[in-house]
PDB file of N, CA and C in Angstrom:
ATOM      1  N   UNK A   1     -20.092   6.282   2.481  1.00  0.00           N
ATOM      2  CA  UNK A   1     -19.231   5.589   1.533  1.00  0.00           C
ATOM      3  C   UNK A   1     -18.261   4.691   2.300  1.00  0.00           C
ATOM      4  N   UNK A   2     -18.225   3.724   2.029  1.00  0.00           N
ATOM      5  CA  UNK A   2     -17.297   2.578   2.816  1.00  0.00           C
ATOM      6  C   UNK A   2     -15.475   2.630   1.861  1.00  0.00           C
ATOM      7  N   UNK A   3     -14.930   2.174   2.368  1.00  0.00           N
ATOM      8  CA  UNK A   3     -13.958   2.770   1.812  1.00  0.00           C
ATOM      9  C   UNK A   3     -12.738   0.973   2.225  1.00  0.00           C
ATOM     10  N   UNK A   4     -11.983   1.803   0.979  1.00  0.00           N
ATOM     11  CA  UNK A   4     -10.801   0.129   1.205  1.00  0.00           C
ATOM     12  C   UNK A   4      -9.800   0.108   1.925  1.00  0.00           C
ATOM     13  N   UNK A   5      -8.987  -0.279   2.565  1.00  0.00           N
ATOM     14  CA  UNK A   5      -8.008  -0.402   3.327  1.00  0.00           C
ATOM     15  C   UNK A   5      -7.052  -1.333   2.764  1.00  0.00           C
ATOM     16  N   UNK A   6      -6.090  -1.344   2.334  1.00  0.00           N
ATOM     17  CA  UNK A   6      -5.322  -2.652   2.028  1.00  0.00           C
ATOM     18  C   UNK A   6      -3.919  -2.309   2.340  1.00  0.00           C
ATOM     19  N   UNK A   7      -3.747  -3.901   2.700  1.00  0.00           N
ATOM     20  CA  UNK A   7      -2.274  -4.060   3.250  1.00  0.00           C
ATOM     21  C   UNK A   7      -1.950  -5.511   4.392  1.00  0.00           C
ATOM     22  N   UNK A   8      -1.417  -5.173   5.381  1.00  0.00           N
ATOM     23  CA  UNK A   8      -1.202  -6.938   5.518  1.00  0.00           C
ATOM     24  C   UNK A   8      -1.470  -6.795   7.212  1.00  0.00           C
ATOM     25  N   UNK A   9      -2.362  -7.909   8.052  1.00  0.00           N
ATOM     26  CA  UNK A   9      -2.685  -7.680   9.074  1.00  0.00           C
ATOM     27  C   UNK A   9      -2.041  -7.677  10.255  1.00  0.00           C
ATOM     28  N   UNK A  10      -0.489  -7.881  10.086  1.00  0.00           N
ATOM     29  CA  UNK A  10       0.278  -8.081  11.383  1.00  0.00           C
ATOM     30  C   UNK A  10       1.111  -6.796  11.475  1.00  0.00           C
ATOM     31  N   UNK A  11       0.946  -5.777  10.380  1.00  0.00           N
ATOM     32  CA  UNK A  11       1.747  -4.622  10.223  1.00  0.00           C
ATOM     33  C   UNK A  11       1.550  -3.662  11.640  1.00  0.00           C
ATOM     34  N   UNK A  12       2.432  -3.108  11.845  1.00  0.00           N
ATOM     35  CA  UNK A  12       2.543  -1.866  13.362  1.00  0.00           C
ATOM     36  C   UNK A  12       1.276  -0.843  12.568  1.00  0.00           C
ATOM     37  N   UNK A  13       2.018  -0.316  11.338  1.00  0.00           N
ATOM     38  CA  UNK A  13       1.527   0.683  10.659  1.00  0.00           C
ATOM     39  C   UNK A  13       0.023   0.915  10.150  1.00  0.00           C
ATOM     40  N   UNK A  14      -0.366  -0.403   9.761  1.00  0.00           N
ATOM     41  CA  UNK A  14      -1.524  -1.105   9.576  1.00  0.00           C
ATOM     42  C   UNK A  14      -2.812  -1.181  10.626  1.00  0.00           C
ATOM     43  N   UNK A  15      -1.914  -1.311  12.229  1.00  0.00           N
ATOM     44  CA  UNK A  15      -2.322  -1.310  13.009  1.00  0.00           C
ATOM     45  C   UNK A  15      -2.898  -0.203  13.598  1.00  0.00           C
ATOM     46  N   UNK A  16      -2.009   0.703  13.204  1.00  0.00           N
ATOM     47  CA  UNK A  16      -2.538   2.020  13.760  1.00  0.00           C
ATOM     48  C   UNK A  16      -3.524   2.790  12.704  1.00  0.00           C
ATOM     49  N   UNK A  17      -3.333   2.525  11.768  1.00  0.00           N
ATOM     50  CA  UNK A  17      -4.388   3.065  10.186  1.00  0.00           C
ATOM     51  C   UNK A  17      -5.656   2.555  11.051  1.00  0.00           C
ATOM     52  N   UNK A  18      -5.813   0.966  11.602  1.00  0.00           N
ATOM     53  CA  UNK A  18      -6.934   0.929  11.061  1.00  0.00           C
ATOM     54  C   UNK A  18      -7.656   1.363  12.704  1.00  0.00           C
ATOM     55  N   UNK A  19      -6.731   1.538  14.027  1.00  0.00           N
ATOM     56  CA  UNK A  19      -7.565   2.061  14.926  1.00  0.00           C
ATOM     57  C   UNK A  19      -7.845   3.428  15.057  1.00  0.00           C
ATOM     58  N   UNK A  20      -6.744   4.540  13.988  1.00  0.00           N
ATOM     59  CA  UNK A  20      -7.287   5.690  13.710  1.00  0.00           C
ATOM     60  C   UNK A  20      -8.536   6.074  12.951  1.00  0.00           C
ATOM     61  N   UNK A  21      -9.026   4.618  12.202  1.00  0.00           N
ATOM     62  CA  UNK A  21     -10.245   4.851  11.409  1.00  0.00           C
ATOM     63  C   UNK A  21     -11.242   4.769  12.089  1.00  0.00           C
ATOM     64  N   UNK A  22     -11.091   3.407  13.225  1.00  0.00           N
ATOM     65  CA  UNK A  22     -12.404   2.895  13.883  1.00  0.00           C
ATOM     66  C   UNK A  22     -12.741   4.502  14.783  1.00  0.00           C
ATOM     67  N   UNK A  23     -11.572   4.564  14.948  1.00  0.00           N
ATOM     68  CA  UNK A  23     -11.683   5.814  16.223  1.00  0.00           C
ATOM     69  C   UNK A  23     -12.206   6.842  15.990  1.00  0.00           C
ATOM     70  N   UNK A  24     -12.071   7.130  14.486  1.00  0.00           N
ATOM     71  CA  UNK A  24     -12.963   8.225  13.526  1.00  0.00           C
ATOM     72  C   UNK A  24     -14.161   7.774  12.751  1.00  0.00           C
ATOM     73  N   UNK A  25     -14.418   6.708  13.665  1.00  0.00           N
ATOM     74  CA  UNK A  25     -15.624   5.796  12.839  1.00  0.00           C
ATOM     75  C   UNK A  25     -15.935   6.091  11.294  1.00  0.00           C
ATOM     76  N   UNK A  26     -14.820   5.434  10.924  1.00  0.00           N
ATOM     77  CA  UNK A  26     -14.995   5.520   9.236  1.00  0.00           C
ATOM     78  C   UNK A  26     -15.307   4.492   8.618  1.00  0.00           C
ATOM     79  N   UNK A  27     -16.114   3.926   7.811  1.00  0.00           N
ATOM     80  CA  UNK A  27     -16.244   2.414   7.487  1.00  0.00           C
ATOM     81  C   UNK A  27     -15.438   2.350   7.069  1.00  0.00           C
ATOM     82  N   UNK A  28     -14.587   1.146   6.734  1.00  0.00           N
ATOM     83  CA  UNK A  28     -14.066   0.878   5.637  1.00  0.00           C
ATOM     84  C   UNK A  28     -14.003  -1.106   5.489  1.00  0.00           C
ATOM     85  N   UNK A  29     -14.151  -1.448   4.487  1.00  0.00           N
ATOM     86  CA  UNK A  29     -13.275  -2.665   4.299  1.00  0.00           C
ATOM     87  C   UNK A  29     -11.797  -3.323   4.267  1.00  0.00           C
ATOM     88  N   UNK A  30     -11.244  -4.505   4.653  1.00  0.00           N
ATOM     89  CA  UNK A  30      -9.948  -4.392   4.773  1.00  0.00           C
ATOM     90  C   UNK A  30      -9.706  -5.631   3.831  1.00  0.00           C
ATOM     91  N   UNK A  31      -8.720  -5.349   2.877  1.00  0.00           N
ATOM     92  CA  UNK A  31      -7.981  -6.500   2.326  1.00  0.00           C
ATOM     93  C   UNK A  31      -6.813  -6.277   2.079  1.00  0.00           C
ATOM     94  N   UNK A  32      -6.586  -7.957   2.951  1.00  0.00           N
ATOM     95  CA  UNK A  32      -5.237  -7.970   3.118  1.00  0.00           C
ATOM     96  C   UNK A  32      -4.473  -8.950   1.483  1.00  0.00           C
ATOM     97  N   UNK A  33      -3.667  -7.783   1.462  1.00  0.00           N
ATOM     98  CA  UNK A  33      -2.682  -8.589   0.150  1.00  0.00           C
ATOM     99  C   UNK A  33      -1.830  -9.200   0.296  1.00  0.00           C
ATOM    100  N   UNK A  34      -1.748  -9.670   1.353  1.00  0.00           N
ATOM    101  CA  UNK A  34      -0.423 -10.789   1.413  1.00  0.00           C
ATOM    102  C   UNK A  34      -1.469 -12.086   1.473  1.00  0.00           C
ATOM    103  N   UNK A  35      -2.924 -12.264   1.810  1.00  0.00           N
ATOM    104  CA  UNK A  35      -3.373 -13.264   1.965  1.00  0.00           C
ATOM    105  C   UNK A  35      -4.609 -13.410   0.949  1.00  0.00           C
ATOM    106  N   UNK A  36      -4.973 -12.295   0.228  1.00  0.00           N
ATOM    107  CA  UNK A  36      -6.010 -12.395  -0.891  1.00  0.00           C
ATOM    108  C   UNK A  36      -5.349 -12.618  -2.096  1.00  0.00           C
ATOM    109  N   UNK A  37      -4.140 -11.507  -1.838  1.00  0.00           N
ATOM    110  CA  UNK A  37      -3.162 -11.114  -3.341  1.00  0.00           C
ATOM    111  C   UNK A  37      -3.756  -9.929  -3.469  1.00  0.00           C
ATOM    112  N   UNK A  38      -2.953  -9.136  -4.567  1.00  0.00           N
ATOM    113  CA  UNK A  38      -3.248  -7.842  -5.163  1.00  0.00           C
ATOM    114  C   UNK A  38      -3.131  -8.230  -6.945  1.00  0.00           C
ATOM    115  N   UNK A  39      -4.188  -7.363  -7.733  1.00  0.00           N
ATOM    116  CA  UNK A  39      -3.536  -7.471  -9.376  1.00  0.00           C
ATOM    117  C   UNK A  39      -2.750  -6.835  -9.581  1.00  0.00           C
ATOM    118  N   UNK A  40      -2.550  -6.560 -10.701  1.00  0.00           N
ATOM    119  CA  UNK A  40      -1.748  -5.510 -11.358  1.00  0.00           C
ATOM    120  C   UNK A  40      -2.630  -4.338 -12.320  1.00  0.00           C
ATOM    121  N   UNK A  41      -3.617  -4.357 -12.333  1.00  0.00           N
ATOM    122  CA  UNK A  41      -4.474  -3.169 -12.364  1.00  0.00           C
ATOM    123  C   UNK A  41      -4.728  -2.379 -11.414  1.00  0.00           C
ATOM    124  N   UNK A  42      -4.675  -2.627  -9.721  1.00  0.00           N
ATOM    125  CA  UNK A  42      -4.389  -1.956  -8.587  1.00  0.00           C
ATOM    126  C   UNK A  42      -3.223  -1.279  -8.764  1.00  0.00           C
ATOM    127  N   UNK A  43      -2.230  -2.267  -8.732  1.00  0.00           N
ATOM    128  CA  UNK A  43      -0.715  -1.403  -8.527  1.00  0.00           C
ATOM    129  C   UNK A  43      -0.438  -0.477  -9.866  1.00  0.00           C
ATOM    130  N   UNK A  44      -0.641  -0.940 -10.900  1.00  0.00           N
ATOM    131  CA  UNK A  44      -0.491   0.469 -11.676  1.00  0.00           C
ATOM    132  C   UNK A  44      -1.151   1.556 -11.820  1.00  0.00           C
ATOM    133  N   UNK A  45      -2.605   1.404 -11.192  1.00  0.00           N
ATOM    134  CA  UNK A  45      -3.281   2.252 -10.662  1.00  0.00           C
ATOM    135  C   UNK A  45      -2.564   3.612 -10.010  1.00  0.00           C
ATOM    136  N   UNK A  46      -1.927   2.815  -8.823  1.00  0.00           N
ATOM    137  CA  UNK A  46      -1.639   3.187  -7.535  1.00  0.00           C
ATOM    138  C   UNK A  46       0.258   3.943  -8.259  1.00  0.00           C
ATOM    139  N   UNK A  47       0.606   3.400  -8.462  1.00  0.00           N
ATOM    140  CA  UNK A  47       1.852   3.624  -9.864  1.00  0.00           C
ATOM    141  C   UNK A  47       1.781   4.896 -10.679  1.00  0.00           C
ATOM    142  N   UNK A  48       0.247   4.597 -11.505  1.00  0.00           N
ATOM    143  CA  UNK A  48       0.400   6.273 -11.945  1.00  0.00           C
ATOM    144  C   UNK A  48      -0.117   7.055 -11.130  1.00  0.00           C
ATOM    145  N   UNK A  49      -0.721   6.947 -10.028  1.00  0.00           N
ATOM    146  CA  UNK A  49      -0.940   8.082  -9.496  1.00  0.00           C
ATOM    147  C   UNK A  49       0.130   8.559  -8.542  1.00  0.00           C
ATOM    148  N   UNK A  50       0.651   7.764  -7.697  1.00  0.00           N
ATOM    149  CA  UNK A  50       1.772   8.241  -6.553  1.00  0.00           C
ATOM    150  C   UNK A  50       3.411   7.964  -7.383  1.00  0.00           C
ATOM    151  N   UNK A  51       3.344   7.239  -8.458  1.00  0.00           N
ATOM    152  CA  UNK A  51       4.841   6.851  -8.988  1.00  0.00           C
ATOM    153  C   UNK A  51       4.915   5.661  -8.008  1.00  0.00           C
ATOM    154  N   UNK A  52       6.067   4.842  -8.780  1.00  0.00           N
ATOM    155  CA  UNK A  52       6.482   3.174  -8.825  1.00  0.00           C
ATOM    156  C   UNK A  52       6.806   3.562  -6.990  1.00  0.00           C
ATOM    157  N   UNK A  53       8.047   4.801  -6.892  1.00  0.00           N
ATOM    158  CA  UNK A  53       8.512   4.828  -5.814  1.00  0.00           C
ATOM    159  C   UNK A  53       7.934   4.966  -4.699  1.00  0.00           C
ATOM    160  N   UNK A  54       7.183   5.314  -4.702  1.00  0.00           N
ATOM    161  CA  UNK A  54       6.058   5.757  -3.480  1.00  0.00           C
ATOM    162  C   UNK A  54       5.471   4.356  -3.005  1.00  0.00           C
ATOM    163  N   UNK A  55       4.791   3.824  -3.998  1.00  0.00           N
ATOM    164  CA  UNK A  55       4.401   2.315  -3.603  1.00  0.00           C
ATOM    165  C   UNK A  55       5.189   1.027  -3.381  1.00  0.00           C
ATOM    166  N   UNK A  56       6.463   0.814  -4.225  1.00  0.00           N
ATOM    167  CA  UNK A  56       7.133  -0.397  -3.774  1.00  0.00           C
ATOM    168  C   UNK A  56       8.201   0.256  -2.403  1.00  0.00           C
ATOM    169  N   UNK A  57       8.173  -0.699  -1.368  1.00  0.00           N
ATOM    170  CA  UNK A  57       8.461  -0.170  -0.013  1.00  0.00           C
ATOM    171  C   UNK A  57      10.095  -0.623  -0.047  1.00  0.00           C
ATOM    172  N   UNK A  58      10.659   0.395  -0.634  1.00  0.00           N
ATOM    173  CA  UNK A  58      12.202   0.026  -0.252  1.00  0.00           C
ATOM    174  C   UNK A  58      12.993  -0.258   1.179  1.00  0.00           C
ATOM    175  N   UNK A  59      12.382   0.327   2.057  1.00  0.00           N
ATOM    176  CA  UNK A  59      12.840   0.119   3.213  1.00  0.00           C
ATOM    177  C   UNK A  59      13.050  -1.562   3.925  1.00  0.00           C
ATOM    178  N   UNK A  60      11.557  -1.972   3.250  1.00  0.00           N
ATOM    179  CA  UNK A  60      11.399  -2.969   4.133  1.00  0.00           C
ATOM    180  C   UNK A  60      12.897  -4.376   4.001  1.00  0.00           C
ATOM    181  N   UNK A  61      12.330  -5.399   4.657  1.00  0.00           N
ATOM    182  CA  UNK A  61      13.053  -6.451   5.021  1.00  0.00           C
ATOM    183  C   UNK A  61      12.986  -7.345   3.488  1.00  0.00           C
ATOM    184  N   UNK A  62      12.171  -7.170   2.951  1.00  0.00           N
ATOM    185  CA  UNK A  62      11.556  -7.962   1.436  1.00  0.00           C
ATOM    186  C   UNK A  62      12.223  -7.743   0.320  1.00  0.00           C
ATOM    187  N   UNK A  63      12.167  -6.304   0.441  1.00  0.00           N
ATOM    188  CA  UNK A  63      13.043  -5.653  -0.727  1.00  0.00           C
ATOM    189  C   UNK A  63      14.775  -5.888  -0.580  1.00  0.00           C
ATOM    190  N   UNK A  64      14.915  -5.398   0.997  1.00  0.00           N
ATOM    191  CA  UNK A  64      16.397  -5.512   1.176  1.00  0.00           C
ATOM    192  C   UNK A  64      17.055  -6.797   1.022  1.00  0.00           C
ATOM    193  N   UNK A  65      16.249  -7.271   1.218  1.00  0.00           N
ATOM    194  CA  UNK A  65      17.171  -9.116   0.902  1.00  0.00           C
ATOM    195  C   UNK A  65      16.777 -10.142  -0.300  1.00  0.00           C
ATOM    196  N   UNK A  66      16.584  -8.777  -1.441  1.00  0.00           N
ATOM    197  CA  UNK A  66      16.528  -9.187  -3.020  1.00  0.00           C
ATOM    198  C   UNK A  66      18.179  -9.424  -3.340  1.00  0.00           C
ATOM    199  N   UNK A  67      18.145  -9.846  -4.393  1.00  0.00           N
ATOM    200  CA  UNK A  67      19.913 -10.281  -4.875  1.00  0.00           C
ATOM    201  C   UNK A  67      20.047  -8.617  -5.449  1.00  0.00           C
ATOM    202  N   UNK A  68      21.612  -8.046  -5.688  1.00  0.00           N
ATOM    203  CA  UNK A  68      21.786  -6.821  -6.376  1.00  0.00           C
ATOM    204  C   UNK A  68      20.765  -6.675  -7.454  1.00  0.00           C
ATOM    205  N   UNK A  69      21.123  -7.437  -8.414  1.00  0.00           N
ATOM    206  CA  UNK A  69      20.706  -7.735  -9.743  1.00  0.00           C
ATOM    207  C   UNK A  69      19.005  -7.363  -9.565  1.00  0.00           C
ATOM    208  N   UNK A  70      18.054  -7.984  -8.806  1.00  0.00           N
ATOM    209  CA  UNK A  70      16.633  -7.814  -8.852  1.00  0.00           C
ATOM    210  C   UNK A  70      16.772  -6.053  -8.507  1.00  0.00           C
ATOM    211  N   UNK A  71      17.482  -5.435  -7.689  1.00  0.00           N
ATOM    212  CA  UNK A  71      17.122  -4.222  -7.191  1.00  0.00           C
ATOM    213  C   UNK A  71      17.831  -3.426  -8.292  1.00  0.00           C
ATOM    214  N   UNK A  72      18.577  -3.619  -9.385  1.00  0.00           N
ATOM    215  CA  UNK A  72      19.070  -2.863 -10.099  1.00  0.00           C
ATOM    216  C   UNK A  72      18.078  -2.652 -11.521  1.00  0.00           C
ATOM    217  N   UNK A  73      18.720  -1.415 -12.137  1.00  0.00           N
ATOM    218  CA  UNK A  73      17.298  -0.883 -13.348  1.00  0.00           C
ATOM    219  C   UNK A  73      16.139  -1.100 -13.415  1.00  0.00           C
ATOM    220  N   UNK A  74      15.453  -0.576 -11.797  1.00  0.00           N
ATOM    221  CA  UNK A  74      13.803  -0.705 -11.945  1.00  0.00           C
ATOM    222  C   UNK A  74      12.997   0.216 -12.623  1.00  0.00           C
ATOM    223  N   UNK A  75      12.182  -0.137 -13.301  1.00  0.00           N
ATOM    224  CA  UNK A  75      11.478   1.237 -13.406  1.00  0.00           C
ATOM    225  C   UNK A  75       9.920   0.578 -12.931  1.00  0.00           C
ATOM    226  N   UNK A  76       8.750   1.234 -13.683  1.00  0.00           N
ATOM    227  CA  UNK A  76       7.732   1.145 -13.057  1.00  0.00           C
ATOM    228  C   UNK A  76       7.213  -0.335 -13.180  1.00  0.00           C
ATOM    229  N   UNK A  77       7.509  -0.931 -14.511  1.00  0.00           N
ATOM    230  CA  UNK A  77       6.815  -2.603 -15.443  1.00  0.00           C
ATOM    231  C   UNK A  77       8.139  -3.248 -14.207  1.00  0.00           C
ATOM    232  N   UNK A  78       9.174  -3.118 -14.162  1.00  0.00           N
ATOM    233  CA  UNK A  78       9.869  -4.321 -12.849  1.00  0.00           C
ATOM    234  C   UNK A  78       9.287  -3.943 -11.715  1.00  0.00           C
ATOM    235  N   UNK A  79       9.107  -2.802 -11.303  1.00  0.00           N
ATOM    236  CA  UNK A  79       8.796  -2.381  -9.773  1.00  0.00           C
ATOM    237  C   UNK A  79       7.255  -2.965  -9.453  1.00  0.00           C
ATOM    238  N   UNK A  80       6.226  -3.165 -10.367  1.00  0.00           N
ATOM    239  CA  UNK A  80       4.924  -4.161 -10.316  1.00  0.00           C
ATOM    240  C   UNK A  80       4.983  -5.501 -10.399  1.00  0.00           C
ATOM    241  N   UNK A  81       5.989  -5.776 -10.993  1.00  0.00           N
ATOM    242  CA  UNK A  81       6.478  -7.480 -11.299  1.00  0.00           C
ATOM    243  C   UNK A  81       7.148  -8.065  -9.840  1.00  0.00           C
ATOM    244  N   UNK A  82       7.406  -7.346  -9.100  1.00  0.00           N
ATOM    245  CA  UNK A  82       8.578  -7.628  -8.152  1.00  0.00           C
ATOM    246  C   UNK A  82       7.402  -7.427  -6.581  1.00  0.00           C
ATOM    247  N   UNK A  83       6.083  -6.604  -7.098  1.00  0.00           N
ATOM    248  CA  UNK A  83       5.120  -6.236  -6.110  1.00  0.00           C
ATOM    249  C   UNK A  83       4.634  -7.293  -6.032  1.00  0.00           C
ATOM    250  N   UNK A  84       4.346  -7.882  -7.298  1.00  0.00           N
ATOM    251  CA  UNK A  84       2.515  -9.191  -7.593  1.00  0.00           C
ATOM    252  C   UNK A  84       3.843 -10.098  -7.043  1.00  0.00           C
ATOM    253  N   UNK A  85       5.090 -10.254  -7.278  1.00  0.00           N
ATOM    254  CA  UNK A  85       5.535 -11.664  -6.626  1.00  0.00           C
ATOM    255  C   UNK A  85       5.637 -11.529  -5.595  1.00  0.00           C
ATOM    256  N   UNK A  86       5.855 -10.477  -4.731  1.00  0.00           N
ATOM    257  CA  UNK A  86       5.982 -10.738  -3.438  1.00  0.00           C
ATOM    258  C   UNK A  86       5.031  -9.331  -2.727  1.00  0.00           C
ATOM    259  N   UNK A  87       3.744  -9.506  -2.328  1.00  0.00           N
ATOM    260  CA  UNK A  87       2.691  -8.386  -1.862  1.00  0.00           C
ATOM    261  C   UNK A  87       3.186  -7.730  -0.611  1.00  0.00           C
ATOM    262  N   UNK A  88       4.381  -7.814   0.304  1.00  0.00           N
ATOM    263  CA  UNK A  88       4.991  -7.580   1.152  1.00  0.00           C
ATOM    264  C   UNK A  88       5.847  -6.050   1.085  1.00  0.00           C
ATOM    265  N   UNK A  89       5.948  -6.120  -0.410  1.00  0.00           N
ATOM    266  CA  UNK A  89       7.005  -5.161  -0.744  1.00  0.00           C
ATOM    267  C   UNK A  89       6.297  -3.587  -1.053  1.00  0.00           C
ATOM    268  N   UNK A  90       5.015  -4.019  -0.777  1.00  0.00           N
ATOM    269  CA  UNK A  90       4.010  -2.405  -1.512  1.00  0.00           C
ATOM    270  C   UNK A  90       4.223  -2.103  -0.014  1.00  0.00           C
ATOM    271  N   UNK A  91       4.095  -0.475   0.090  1.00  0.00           N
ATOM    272  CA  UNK A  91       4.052   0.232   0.743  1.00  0.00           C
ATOM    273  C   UNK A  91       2.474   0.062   1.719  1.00  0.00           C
ATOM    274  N   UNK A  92       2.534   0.208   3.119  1.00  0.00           N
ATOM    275  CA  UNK A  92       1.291   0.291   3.597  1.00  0.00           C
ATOM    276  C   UNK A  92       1.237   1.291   4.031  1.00  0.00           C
ATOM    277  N   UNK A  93       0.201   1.363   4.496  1.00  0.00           N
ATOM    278  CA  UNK A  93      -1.745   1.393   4.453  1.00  0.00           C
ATOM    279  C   UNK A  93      -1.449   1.915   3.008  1.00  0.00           C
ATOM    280  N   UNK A  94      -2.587   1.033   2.218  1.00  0.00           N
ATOM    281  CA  UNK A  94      -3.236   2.187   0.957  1.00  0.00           C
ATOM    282  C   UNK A  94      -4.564   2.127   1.324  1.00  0.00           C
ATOM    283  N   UNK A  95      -4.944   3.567   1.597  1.00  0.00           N
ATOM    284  CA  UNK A  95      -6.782   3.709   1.402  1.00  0.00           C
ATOM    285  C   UNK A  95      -7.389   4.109   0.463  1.00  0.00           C
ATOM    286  N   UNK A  96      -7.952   3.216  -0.131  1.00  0.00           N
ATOM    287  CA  UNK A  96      -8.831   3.840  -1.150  1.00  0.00           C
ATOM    288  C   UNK A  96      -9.915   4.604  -1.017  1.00  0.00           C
ATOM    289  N   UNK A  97     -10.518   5.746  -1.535  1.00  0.00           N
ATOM    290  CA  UNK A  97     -11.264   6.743  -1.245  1.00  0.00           C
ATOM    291  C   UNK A  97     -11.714   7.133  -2.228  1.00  0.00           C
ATOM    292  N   UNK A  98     -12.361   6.365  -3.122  1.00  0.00           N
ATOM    293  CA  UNK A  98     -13.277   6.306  -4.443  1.00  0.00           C
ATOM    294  C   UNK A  98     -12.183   6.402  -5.202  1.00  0.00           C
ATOM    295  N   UNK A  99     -11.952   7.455  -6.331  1.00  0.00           N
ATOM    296  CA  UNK A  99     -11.074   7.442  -7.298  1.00  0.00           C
ATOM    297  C   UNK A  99      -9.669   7.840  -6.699  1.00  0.00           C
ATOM    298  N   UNK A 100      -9.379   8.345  -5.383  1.00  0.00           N
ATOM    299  CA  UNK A 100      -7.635   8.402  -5.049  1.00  0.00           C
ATOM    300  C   UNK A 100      -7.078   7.538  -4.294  1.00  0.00           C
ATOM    301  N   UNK A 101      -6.358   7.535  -3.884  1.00  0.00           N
ATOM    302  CA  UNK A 101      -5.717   6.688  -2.330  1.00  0.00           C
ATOM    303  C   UNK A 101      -4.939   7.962  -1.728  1.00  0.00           C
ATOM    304  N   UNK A 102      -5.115   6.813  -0.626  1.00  0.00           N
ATOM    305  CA  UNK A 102      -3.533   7.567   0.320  1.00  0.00           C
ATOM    306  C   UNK A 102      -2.266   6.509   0.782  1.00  0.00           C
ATOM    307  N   UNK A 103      -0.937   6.844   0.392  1.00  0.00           N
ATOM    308  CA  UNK A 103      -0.437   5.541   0.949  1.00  0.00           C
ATOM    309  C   UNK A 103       0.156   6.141   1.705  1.00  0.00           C
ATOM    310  N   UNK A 104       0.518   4.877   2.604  1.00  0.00           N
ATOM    311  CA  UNK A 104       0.850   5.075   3.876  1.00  0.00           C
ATOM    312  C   UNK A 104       0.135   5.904   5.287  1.00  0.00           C
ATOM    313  N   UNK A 105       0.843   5.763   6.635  1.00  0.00           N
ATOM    314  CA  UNK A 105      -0.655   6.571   7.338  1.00  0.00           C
ATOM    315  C   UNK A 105      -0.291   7.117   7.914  1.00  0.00           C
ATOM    316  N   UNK A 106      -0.297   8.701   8.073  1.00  0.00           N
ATOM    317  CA  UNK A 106      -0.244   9.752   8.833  1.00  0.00           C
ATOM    318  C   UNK A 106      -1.614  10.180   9.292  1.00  0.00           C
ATOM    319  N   UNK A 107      -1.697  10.419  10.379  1.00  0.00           N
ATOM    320  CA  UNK A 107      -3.290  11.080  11.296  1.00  0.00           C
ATOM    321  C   UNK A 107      -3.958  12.063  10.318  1.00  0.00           C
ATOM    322  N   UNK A 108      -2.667  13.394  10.366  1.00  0.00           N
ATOM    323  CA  UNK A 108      -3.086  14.296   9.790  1.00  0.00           C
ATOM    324  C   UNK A 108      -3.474  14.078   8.634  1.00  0.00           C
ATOM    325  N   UNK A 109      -2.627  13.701   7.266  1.00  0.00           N
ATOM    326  CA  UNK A 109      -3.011  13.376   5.877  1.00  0.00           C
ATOM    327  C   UNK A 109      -4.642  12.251   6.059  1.00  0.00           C
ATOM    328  N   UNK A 110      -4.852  11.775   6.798  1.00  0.00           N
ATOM    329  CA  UNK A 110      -5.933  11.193   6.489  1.00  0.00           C
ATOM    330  C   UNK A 110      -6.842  12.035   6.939  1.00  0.00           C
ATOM    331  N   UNK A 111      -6.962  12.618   8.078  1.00  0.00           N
ATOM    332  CA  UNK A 111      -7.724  13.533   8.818  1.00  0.00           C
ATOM    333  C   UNK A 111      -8.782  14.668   7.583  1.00  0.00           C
ATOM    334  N   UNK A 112      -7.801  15.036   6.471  1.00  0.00           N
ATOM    335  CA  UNK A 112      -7.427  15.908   5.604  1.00  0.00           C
ATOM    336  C   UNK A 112      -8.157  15.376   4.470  1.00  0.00           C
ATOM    337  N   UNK A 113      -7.858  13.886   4.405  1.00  0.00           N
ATOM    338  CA  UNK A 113      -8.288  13.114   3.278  1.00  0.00           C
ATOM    339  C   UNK A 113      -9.481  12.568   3.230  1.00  0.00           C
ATOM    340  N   UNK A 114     -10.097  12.714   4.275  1.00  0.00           N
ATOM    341  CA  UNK A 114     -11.465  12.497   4.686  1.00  0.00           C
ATOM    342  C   UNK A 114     -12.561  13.508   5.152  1.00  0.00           C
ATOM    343  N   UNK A 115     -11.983  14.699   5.481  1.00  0.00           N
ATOM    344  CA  UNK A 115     -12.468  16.198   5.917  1.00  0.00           C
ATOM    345  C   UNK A 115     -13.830  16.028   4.554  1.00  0.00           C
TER     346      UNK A 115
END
């Protein structure tokens, strides 16, 4: 089963997802959403299964240098609106693995997620 990878190709995190895969020779495909785009049938996908919070990446540099106002009363319908405008702000690695994902990349959780 070949499997999806998505997220953006200059990422550290990204970087290491995808040489922990080769290294576990896992197929997978990679698309990148900062340069294909993502819908919004992905992210709410990804939304109800992990919650808004899990996927829009508060930490980053994207989110933090929104005006107050954009970062105030999100819920899940702003937290996808604020993803599709700017694909920077979802959380990486998401792997898709038929009907689940995993976001973000820990060795172990994938190790686990692929067992």
């Amino acid at each position: 089963m070949t499997h999806i990878l998505y997220g953006i190709k200059a990422c550290d995190t990204m970087k290491k997802a995808r040489t922990w895969l080769d290294e576990h020779q896992v197929q997978y495909a990679f698309h990148d959403y900062k340069t294909v785009g993502i819908d919004r049938e992905h992210l709410s996908r990804w939304c109800d299964e992990h919650g808004w919070q899990v996927v829009l990446n508060k930490a980053g540099t994207t989110f933090r240098k929104l005006a107050d106002e954009q970062k105030a009363d999100i819920d899940q319908a702003k937290a996808i609106e604020l993803m599709l405008a700017q694909p920077s702000m979802i959380k990486r690695p998401v792997l898709q693995l038929g009907d689940k994902t995993v976001i973000g990349f820990k060795p172990d959780i994938y190790a686990a997620a692929l067992a």
